[in-house]
Protein backbone atom coordinates (compact mmCIF):
# COMPACT_ATOMS: atom_id res chain seq x y z
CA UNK A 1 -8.37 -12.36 -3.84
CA UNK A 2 -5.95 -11.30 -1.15
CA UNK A 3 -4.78 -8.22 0.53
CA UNK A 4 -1.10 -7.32 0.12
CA UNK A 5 0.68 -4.60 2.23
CA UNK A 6 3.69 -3.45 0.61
CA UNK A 7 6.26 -0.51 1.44
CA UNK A 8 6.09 2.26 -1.07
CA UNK A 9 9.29 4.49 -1.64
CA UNK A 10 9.29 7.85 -3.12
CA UNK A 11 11.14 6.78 -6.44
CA UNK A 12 8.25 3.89 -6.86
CA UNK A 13 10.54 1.09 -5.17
CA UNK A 14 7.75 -1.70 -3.62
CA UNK A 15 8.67 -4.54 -1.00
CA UNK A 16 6.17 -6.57 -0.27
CA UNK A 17 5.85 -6.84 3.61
CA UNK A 18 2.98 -9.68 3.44
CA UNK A 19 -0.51 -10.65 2.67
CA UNK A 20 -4.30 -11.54 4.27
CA UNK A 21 -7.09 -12.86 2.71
CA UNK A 22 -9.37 -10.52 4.71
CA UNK A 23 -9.56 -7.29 4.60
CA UNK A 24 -9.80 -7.07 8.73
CA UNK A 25 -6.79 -8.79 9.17
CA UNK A 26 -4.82 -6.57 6.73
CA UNK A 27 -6.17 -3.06 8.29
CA UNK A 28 -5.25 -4.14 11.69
CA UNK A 29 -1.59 -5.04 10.15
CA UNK A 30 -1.21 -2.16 8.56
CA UNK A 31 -2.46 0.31 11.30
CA UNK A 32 0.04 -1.19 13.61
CA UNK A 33 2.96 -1.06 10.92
CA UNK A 34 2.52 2.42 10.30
CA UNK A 35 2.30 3.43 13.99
CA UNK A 36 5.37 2.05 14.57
CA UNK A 37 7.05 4.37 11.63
CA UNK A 38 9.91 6.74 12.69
CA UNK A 39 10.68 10.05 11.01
CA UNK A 40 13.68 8.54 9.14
CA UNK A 41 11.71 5.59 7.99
CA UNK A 42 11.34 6.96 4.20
CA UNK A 43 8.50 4.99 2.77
CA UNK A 44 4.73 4.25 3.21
CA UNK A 45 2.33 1.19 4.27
CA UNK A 46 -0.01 0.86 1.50
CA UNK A 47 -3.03 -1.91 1.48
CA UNK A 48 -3.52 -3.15 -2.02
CA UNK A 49 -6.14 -5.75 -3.14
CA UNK A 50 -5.30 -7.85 -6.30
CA UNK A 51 -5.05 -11.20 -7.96
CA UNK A 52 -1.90 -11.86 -7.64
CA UNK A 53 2.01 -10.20 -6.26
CA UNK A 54 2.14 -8.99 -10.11
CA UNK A 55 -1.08 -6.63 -10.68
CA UNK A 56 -0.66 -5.79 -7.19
CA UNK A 57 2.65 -4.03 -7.80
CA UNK A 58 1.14 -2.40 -11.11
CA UNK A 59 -1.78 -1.12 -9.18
CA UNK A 60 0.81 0.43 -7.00
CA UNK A 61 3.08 1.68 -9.44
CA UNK A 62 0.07 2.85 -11.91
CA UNK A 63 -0.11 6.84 -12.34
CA UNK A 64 -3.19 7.84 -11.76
CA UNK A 65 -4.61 11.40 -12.66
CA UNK A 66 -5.20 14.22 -10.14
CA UNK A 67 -8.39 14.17 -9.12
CA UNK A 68 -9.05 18.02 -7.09
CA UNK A 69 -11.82 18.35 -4.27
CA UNK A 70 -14.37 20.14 -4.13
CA UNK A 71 -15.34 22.95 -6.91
CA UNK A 72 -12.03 22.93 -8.50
């Protein structure tokens, strides 16, 4: 299964920036693309690992329950 990086937006947009089949190779991809962000870029890098485009944007997209640290 591959790695996909993908842009998240606050309002849940995705956009698919590209894909590795090793985990290595998609780190070192998406270190360098979010060094490179600006303050007026207005999205994240996320790494994602899936089957396919599809359950990797409904990974991303899933809402997933707080989980607080520590003795909360």
């Amino acid at each position: 299964m591959p790695y996909f990086i993908y842009k998240v937006f606050a309002d849940k947009k995705l956009e698919k920036i590209t894909s590795f089949p090793k985990f290595i190779e998609a780190k070192q991809e998406a270190k360098t693309l979010r060094a490179a962000l600006t303050s007026e870029d207005r999205y994240q890098v996320k790494i994602i690992f899936a089957q396919n485009e599809t359950a990797a944007e409904m990974l991303l997209k899933e809402e997933r329950e707080y989980q607080p640290d520590g003795d909360d």
